[in-house]
C-alpha atoms as a PDB file:
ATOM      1  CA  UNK A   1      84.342  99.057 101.397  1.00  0.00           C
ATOM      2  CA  UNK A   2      85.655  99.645 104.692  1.00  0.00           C
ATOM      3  CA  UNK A   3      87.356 103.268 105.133  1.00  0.00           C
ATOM      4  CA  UNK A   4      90.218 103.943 107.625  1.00  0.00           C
ATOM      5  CA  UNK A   5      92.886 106.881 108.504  1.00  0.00           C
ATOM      6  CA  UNK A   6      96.533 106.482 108.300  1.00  0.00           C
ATOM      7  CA  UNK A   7      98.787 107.749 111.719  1.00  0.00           C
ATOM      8  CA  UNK A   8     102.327 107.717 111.784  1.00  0.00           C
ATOM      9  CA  UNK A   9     103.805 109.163 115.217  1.00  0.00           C
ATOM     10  CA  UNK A  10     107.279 108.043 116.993  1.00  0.00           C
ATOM     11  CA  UNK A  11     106.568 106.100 119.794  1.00  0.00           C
ATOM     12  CA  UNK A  12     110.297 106.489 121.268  1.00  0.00           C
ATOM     13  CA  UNK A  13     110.311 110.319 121.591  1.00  0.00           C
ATOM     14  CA  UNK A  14     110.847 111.618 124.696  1.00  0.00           C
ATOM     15  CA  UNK A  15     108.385 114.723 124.546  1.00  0.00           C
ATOM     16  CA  UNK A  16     105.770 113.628 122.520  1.00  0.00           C
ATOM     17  CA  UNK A  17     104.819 111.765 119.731  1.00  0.00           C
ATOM     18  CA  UNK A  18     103.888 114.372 117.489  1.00  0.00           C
ATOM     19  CA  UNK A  19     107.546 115.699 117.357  1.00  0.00           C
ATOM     20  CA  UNK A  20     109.510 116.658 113.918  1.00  0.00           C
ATOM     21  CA  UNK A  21     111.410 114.269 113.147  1.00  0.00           C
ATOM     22  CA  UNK A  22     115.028 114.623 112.690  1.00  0.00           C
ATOM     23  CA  UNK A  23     116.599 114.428 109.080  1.00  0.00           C
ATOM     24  CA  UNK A  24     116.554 111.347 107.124  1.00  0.00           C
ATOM     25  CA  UNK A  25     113.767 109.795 109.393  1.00  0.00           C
ATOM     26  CA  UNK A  26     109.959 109.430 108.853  1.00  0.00           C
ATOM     27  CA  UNK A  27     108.181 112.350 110.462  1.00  0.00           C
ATOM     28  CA  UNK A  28     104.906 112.085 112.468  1.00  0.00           C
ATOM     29  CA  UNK A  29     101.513 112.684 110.032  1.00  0.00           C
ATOM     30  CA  UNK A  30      98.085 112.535 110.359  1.00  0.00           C
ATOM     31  CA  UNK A  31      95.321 112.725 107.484  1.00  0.00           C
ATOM     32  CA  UNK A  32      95.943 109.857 105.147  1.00  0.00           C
ATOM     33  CA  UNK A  33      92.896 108.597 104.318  1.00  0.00           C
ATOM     34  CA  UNK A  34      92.596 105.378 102.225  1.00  0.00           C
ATOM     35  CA  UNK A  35      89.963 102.614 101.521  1.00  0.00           C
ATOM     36  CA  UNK A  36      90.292  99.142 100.877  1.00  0.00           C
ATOM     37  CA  UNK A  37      88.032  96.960  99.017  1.00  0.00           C
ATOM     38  CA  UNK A  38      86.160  93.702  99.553  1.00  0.00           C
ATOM     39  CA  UNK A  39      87.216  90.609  96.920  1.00  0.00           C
ATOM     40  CA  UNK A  40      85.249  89.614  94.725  1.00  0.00           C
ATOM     41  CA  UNK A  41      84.810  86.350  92.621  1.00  0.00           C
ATOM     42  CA  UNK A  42      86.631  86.225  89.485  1.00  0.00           C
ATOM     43  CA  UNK A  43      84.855  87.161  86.002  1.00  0.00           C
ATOM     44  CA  UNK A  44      86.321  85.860  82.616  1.00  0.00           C
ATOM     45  CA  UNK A  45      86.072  88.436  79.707  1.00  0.00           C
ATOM     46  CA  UNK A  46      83.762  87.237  77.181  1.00  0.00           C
ATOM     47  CA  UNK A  47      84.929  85.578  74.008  1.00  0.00           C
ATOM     48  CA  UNK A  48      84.188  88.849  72.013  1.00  0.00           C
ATOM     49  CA  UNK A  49      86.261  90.869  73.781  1.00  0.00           C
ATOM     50  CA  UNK A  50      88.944  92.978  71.498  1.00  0.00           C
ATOM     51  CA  UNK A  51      91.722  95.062  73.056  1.00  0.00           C
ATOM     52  CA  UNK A  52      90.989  98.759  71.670  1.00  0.00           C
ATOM     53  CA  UNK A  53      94.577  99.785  71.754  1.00  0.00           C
ATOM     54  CA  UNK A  54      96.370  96.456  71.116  1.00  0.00           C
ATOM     55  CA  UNK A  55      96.013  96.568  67.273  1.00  0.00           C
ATOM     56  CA  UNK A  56      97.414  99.515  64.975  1.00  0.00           C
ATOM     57  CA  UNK A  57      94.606  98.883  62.338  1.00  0.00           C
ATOM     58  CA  UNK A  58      91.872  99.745  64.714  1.00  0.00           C
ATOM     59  CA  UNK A  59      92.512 103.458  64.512  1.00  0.00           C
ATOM     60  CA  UNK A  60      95.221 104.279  67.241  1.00  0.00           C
ATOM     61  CA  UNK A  61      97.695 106.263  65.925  1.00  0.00           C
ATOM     62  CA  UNK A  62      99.738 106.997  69.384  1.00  0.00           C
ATOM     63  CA  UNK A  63     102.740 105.347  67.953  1.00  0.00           C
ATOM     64  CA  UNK A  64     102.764 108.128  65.082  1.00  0.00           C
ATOM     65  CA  UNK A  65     102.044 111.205  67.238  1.00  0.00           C
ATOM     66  CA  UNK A  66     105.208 109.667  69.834  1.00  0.00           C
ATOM     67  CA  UNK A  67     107.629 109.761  67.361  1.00  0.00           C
ATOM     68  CA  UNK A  68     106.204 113.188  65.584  1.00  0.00           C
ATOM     69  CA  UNK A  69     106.592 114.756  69.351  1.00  0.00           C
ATOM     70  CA  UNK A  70     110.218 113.312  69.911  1.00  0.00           C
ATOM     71  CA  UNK A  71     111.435 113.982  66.420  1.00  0.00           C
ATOM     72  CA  UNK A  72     109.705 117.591  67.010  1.00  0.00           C
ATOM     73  CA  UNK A  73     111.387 117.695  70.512  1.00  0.00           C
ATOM     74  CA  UNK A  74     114.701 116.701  69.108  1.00  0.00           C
ATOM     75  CA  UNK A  75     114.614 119.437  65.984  1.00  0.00           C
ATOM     76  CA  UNK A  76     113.673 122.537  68.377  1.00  0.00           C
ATOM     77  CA  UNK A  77     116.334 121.052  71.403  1.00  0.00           C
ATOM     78  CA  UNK A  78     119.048 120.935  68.134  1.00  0.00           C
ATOM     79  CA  UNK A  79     117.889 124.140  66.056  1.00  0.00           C
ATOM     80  CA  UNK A  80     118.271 126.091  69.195  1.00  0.00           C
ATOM     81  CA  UNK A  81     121.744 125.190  70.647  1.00  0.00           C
ATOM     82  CA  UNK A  82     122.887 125.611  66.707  1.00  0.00           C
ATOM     83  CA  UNK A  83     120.782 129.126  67.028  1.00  0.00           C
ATOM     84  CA  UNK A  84     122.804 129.373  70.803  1.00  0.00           C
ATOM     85  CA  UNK A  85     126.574 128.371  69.501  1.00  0.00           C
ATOM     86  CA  UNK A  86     126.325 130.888  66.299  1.00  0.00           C
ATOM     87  CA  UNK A  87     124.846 134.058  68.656  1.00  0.00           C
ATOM     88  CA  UNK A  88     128.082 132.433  70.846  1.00  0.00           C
ATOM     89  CA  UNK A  89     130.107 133.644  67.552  1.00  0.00           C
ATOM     90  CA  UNK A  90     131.208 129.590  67.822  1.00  0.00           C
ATOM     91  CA  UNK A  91     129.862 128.727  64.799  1.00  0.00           C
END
């Protein structure tokens, strides 16, 4: 894995390259790090292979605790600008 370091600086400013930049344009930064790795030959899942989450019967249930949370998200957003509207004397 070869590691190198990300500079951005303006190479058209008059006093400097390490200048701030004015609004709307990309300002000068050092410190990004990042790593890119080396390719590697392509490796075929075996026959066996099962997808954990692709399948309801295997156990996942985060399609039931989604629509608990929105329907429970949905209740407290509605119970409390009904709660909001009758303090309001609107209701």
């Amino acid at each position: 894995m070869g590691s190198y370091s990300l500079i951005v600086y303006d190479s058209d400013a008059a006093d400097g390259q390490w200048t701030q930049a004015s609004a709307g344009k990309l300002s000068a930064w050092r410190g990004g790090g990042f790593g890119l790795y080396n390719t590697q030959s392509y490796t075929p899942l075996a026959d066996a292979y099962v997808c954990a989450t692709c399948n309801r019967a295997s156990g996942g249930g985060m399609g039931k605790q989604t629509w608990i949370m929105l329907v429970g998200t949905v209740g407290m957003t509605m119970g409390g600008f009904v709660w909001f509207m009758g303090l309001a004397g609107i209701v």
